[in-house]
N, C-alpha and C. Protein backbone atom coordinates (compact mmCIF):
# COMPACT_ATOMS: atom_id res chain seq x y z
N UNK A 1 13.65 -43.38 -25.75
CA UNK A 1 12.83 -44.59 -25.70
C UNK A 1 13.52 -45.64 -24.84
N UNK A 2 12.81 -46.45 -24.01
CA UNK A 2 13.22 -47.05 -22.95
C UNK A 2 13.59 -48.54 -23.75
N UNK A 3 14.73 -49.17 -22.97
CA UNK A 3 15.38 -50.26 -23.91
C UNK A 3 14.22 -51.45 -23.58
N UNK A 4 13.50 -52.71 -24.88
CA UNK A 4 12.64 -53.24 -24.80
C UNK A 4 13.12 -54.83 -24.47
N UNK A 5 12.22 -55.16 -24.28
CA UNK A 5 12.27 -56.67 -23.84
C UNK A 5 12.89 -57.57 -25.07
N UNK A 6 14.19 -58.30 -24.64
CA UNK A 6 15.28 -58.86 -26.02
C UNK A 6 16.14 -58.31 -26.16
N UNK A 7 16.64 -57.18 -25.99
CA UNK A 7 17.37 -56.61 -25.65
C UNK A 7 18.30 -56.76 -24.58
N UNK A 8 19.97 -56.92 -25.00
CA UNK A 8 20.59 -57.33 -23.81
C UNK A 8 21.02 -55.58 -22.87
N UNK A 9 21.09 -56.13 -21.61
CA UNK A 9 20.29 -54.71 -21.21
C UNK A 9 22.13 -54.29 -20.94
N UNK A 10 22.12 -53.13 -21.49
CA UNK A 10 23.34 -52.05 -20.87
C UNK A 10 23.85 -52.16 -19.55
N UNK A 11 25.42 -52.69 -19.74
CA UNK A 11 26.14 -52.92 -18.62
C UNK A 11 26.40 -51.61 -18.11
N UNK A 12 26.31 -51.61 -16.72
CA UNK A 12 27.09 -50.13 -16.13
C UNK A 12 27.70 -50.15 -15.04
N UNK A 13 28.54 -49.12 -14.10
CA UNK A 13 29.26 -49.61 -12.92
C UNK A 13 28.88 -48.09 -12.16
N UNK A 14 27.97 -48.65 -11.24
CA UNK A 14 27.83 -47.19 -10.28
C UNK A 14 28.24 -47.32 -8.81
N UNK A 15 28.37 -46.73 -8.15
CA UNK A 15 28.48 -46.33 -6.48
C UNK A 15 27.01 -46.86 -6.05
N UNK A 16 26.93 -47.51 -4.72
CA UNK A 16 25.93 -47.82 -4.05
C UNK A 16 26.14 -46.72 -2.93
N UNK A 17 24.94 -47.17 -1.86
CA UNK A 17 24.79 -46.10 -0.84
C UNK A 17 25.68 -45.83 0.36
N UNK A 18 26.78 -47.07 -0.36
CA UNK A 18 28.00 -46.95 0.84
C UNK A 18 29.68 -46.91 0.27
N UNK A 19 29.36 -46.63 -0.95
CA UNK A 19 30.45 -46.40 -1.98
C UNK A 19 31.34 -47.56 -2.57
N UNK A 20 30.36 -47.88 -2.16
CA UNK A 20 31.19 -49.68 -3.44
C UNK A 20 30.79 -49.54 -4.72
N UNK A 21 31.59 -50.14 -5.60
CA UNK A 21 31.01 -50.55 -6.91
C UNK A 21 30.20 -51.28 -7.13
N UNK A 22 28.74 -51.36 -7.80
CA UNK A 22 28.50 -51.99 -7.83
C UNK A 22 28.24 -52.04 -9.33
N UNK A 23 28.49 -53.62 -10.47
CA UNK A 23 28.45 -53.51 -11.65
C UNK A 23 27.74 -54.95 -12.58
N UNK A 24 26.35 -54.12 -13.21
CA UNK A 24 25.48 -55.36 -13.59
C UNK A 24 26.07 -56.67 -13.99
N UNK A 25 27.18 -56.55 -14.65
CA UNK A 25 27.97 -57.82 -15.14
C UNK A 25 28.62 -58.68 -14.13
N UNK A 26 28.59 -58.12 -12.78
CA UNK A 26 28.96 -59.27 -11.69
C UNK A 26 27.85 -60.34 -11.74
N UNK A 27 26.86 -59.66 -11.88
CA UNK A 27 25.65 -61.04 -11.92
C UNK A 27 25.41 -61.98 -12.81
N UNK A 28 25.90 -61.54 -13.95
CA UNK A 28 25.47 -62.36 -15.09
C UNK A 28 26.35 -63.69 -15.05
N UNK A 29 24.89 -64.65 -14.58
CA UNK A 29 25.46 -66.08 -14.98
C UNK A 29 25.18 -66.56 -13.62
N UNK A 30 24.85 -65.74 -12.65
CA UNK A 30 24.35 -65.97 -11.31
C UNK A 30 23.18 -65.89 -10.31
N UNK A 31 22.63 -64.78 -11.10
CA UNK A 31 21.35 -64.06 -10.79
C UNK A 31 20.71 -63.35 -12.13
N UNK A 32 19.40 -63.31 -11.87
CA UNK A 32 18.34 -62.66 -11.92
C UNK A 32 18.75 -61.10 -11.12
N UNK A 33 18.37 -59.99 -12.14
CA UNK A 33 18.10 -58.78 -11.83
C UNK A 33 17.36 -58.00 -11.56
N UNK A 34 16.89 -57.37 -10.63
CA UNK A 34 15.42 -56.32 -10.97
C UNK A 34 16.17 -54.73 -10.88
N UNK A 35 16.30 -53.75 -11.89
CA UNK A 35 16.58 -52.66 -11.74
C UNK A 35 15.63 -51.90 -12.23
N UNK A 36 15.47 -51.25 -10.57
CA UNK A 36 14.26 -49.88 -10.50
C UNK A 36 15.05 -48.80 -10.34
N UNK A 37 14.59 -48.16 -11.56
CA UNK A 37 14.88 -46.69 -11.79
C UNK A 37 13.60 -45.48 -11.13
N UNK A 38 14.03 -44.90 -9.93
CA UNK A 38 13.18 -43.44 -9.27
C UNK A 38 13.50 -42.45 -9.37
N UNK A 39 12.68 -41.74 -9.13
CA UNK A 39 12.90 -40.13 -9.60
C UNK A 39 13.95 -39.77 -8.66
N UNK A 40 13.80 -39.84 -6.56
CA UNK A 40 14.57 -39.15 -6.03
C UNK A 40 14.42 -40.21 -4.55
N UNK A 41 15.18 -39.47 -3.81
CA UNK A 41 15.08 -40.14 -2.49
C UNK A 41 13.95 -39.09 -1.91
N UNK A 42 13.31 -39.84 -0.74
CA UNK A 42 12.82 -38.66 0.65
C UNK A 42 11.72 -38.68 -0.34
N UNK A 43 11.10 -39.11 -1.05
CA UNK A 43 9.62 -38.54 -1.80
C UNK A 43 9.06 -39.35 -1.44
N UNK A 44 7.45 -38.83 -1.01
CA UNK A 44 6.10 -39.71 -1.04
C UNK A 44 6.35 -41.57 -1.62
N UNK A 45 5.84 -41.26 -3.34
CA UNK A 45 5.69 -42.58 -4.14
C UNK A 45 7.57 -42.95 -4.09
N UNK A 46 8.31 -42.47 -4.09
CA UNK A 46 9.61 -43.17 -3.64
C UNK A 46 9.42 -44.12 -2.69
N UNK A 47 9.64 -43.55 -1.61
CA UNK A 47 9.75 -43.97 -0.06
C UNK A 47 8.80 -45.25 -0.04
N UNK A 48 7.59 -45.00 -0.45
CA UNK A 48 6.41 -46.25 -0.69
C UNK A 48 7.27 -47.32 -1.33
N UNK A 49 7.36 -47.02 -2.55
CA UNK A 49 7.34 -47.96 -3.43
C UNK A 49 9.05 -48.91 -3.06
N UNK A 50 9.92 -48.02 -2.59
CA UNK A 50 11.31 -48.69 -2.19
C UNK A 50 10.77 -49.58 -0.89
N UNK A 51 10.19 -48.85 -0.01
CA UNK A 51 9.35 -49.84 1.60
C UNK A 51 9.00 -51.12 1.17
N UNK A 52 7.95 -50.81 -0.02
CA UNK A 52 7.12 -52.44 -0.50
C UNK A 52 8.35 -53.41 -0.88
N UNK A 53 9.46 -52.90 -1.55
CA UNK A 53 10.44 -53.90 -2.05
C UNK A 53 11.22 -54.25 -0.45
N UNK A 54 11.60 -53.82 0.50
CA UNK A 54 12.10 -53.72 1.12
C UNK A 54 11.09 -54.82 2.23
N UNK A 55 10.27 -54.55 2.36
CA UNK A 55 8.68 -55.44 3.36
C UNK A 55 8.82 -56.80 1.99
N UNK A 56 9.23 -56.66 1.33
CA UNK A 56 8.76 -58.05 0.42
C UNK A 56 10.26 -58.31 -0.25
N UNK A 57 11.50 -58.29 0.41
CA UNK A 57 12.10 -58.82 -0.28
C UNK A 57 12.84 -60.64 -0.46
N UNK A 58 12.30 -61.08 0.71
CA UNK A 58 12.10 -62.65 0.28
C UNK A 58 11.71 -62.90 -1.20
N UNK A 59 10.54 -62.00 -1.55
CA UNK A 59 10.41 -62.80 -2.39
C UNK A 59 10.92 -62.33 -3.73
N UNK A 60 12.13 -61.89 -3.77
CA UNK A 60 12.98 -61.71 -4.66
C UNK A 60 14.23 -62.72 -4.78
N UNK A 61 14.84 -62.54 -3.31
CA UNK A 61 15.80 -63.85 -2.75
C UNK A 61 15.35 -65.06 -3.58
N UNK A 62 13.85 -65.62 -2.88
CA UNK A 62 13.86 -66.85 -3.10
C UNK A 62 13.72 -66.93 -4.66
N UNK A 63 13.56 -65.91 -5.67
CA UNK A 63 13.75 -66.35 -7.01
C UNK A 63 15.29 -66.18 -7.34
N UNK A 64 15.76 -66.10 -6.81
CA UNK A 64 17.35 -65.81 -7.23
C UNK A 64 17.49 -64.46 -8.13
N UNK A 65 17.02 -63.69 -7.20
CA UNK A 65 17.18 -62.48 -8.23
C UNK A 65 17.41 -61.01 -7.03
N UNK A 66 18.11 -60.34 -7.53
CA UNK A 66 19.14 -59.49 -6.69
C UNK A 66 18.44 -58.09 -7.46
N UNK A 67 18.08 -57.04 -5.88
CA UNK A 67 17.62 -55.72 -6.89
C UNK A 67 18.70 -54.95 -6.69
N UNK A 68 18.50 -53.78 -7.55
CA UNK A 68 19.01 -52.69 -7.55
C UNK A 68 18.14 -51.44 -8.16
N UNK A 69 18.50 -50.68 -7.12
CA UNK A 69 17.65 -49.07 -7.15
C UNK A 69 18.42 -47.95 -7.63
N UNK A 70 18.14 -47.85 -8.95
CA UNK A 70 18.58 -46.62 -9.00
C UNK A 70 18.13 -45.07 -9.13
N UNK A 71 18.60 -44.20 -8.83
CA UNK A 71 18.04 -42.47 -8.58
C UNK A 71 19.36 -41.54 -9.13
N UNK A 72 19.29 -40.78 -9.53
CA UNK A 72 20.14 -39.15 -9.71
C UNK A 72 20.23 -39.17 -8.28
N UNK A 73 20.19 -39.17 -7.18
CA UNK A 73 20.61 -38.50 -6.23
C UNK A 73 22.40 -39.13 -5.95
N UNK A 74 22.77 -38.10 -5.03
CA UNK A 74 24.13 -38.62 -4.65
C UNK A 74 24.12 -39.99 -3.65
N UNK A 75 25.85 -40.60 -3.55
CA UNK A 75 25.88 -41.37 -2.53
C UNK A 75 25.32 -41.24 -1.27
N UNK A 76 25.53 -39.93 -0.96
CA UNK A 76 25.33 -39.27 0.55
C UNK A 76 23.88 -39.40 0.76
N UNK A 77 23.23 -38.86 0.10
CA UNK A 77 21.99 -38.32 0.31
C UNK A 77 21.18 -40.24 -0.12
N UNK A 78 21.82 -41.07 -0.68
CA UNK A 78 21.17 -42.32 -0.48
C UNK A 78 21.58 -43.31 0.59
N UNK A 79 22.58 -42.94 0.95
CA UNK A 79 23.26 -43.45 2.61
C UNK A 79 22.10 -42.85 3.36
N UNK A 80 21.85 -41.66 3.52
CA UNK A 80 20.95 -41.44 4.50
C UNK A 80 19.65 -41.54 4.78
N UNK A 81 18.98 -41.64 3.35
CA UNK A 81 17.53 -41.73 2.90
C UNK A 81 17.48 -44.30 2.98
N UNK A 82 19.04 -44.86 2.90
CA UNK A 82 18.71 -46.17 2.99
C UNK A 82 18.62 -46.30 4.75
N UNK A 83 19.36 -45.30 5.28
CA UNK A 83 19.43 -46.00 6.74
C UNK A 83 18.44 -45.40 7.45
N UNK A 84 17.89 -44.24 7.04
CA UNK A 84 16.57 -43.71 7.50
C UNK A 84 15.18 -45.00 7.56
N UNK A 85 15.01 -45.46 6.18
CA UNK A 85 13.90 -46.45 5.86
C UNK A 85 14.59 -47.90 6.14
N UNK A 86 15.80 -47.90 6.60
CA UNK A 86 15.62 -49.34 6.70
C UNK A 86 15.88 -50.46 5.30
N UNK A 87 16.93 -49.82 4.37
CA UNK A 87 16.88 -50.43 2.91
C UNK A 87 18.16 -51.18 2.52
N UNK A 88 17.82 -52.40 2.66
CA UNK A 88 19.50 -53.18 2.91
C UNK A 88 19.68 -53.95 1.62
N UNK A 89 19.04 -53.48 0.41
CA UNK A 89 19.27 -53.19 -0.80
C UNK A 89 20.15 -52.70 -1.28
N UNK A 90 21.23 -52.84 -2.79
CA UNK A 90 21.61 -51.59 -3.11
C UNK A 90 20.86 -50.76 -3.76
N UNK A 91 20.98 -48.83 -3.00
CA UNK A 91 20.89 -48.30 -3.83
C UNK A 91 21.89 -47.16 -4.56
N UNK A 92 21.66 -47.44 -5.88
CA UNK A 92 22.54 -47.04 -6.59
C UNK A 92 22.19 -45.36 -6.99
N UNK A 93 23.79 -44.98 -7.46
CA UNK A 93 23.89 -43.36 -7.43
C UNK A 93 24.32 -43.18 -9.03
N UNK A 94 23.07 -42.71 -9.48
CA UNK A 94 23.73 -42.47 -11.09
C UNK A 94 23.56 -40.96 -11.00
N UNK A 95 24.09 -40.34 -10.42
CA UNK A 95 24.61 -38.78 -10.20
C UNK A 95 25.53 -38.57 -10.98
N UNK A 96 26.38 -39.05 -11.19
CA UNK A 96 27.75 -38.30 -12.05
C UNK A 96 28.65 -39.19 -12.79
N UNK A 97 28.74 -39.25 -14.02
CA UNK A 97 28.16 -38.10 -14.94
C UNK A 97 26.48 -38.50 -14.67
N UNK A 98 25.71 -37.22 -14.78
CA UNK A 98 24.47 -37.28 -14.41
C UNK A 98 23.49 -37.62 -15.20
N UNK A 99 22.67 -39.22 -15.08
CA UNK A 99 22.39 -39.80 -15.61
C UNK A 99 22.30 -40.56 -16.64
N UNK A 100 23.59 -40.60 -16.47
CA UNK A 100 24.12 -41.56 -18.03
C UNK A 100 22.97 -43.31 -17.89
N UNK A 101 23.05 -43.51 -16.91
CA UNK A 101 22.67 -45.42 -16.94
C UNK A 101 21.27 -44.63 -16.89
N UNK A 102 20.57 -43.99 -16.42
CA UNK A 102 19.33 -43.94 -16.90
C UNK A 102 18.96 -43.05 -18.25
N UNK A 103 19.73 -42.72 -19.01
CA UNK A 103 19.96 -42.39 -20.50
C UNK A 103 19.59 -43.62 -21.14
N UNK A 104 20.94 -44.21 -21.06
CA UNK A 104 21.38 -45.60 -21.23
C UNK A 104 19.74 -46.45 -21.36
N UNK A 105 18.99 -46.91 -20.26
CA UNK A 105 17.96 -46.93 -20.36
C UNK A 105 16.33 -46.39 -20.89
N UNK A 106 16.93 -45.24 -21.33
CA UNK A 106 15.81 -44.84 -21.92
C UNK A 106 14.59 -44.04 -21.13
N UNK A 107 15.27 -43.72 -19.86
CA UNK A 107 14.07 -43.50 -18.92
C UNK A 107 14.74 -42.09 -18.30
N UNK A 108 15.18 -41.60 -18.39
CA UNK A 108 15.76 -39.84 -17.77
C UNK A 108 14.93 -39.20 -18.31
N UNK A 109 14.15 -38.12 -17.56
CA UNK A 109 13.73 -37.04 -18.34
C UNK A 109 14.14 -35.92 -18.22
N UNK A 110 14.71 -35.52 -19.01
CA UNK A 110 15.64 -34.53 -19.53
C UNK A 110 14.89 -33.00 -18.65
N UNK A 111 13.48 -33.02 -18.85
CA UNK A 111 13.16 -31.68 -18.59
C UNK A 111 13.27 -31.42 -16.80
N UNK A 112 13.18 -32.75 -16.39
CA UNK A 112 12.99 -32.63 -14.84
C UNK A 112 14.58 -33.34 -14.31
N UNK A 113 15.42 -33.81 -14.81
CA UNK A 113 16.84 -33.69 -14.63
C UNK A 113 16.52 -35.07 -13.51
N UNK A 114 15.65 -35.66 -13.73
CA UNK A 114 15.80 -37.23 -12.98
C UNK A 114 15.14 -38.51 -13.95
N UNK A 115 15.34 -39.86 -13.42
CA UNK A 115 14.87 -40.74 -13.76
C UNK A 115 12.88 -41.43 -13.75
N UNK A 116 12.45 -41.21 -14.79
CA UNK A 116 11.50 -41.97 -14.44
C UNK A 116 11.23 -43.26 -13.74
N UNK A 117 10.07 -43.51 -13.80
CA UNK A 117 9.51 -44.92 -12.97
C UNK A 117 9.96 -46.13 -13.84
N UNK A 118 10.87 -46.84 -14.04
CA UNK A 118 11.51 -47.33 -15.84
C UNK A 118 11.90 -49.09 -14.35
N UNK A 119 11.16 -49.90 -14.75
CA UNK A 119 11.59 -51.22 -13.77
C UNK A 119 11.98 -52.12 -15.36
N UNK A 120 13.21 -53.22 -14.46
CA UNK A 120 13.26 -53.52 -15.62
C UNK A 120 14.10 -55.08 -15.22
N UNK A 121 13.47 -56.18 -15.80
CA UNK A 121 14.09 -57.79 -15.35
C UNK A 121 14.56 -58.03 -16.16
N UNK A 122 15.99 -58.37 -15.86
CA UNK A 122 17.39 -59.28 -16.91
C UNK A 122 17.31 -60.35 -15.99
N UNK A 123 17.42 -61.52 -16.86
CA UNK A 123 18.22 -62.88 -17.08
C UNK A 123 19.13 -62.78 -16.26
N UNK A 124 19.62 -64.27 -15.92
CA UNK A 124 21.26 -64.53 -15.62
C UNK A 124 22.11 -63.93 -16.86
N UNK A 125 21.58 -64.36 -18.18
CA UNK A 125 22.45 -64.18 -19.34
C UNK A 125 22.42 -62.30 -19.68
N UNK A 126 21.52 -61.67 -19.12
CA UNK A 126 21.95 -60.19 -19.40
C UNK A 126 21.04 -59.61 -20.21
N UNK A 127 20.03 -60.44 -20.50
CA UNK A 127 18.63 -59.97 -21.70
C UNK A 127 17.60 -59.51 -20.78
N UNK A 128 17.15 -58.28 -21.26
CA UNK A 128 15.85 -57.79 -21.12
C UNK A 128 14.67 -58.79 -20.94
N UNK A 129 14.09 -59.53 -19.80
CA UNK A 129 12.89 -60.30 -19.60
C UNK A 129 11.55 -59.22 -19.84
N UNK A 130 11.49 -58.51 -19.06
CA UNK A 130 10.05 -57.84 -18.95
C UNK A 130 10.50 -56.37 -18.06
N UNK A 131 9.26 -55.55 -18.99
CA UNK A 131 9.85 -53.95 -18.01
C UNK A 131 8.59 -53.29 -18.68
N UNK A 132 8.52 -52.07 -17.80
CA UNK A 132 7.48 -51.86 -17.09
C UNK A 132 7.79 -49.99 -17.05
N UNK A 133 7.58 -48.91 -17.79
CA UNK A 133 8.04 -47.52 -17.66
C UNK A 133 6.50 -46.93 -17.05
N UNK A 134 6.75 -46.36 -15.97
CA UNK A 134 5.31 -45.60 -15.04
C UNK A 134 6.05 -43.66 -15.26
N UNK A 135 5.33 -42.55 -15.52
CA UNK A 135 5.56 -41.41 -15.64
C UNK A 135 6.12 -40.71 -14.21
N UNK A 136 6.38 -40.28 -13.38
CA UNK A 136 7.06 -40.13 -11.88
C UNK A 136 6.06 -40.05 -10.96
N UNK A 137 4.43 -39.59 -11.14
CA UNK A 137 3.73 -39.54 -9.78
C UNK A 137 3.43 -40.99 -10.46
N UNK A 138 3.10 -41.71 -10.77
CA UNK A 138 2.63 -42.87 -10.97
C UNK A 138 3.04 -44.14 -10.44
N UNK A 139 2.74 -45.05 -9.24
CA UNK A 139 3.73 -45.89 -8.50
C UNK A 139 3.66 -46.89 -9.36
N UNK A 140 4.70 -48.14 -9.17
CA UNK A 140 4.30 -49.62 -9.43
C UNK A 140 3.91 -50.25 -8.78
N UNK A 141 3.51 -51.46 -9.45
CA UNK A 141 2.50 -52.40 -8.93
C UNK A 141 3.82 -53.40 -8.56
N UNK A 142 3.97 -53.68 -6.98
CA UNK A 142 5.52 -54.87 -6.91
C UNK A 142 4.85 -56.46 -7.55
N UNK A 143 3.83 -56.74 -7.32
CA UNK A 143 3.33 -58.13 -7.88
C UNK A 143 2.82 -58.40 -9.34
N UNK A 144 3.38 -57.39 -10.12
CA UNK A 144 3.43 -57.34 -11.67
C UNK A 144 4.48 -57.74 -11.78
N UNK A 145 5.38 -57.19 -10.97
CA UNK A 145 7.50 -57.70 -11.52
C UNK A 145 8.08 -59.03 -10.60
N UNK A 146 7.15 -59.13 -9.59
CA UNK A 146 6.84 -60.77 -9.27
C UNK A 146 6.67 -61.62 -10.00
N UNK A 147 5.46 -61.77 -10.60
CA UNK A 147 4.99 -62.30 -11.22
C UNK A 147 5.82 -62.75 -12.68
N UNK A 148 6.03 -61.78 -13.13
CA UNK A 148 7.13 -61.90 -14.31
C UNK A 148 8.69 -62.54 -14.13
N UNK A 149 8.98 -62.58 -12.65
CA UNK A 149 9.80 -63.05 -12.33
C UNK A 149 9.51 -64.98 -12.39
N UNK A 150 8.35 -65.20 -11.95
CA UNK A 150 7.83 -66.59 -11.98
C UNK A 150 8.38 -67.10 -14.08
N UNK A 151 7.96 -66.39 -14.15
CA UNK A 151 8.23 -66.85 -16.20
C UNK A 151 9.71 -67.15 -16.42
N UNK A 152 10.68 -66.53 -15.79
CA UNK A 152 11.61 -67.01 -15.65
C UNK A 152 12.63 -68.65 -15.54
């Protein structure tokens, strides 16, 4: 079950697509979070749905809020799938141990060995605002987690 809104959301420290650390608790107290959990890189509703954040990310900036993408795939294979599309985002590698932060979240599915569609807005302070779990062909809507960002 995916962690609910009030909930202070599970700190974790993963590799981005260029092998830095990157770790939710740097933000807290500074930013606003959006962490999108995808099934894989190089897919159809992937590729879409990372583009739309990527074509619209002003308007994440201007709320003070910093994303992060995460997938099971490796560093490598998200180095190449960010510089392919153009994604100057981090995205994050919860490959190994394999899928612990999307455990952690509540959104891995076990039978298909990746992360569901699981979006999810923390606070500066580290609490669950609003989130949003879609099944893997199922895209999101980016001006639902906009929008929720405004309540902020």
């Amino acid at each position: 079950m995916a962690i609910q809104v009030g909930d202070k959301a599970p700190d974790f420290e993963l590799k981005d697509n260029h092998g830095a650390t990157v770790r939710l608790s740097d933000f807290r107290g500074r930013r606003n979070v959006v962490v999108l959990f995808y099934p894989f890189a190089f897919t159809g509703v992937c590729t879409g749905e990372l583009c739309d954040v990527r074509d619209n990310l002003p308007q994440f900036s201007d709320r003070d809020t910093q994303v992060l993408a995460v997938s099971n795939d490796s560093i490598h294979t998200l180095r190449v799938f960010g510089e392919q599309e153009g994604l100057e985002y981090p995205l994050l590698s919860d490959f190994w141990p394999h899928g612990n932060v999307s455990r952690a979240y509540g959104v891995f599915d076990e039978d298909k060995g990746c992360a569901v569609r699981g979006t999810f807005i923390i606070d500066k302070e580290g609490v669950v605002r609003w989130t949003v779990v879609n099944g893997l062909p199922d895209a999101r809507d980016l001006n639902e987690y906009v929008k929720a960002l405004d309540t902020l």
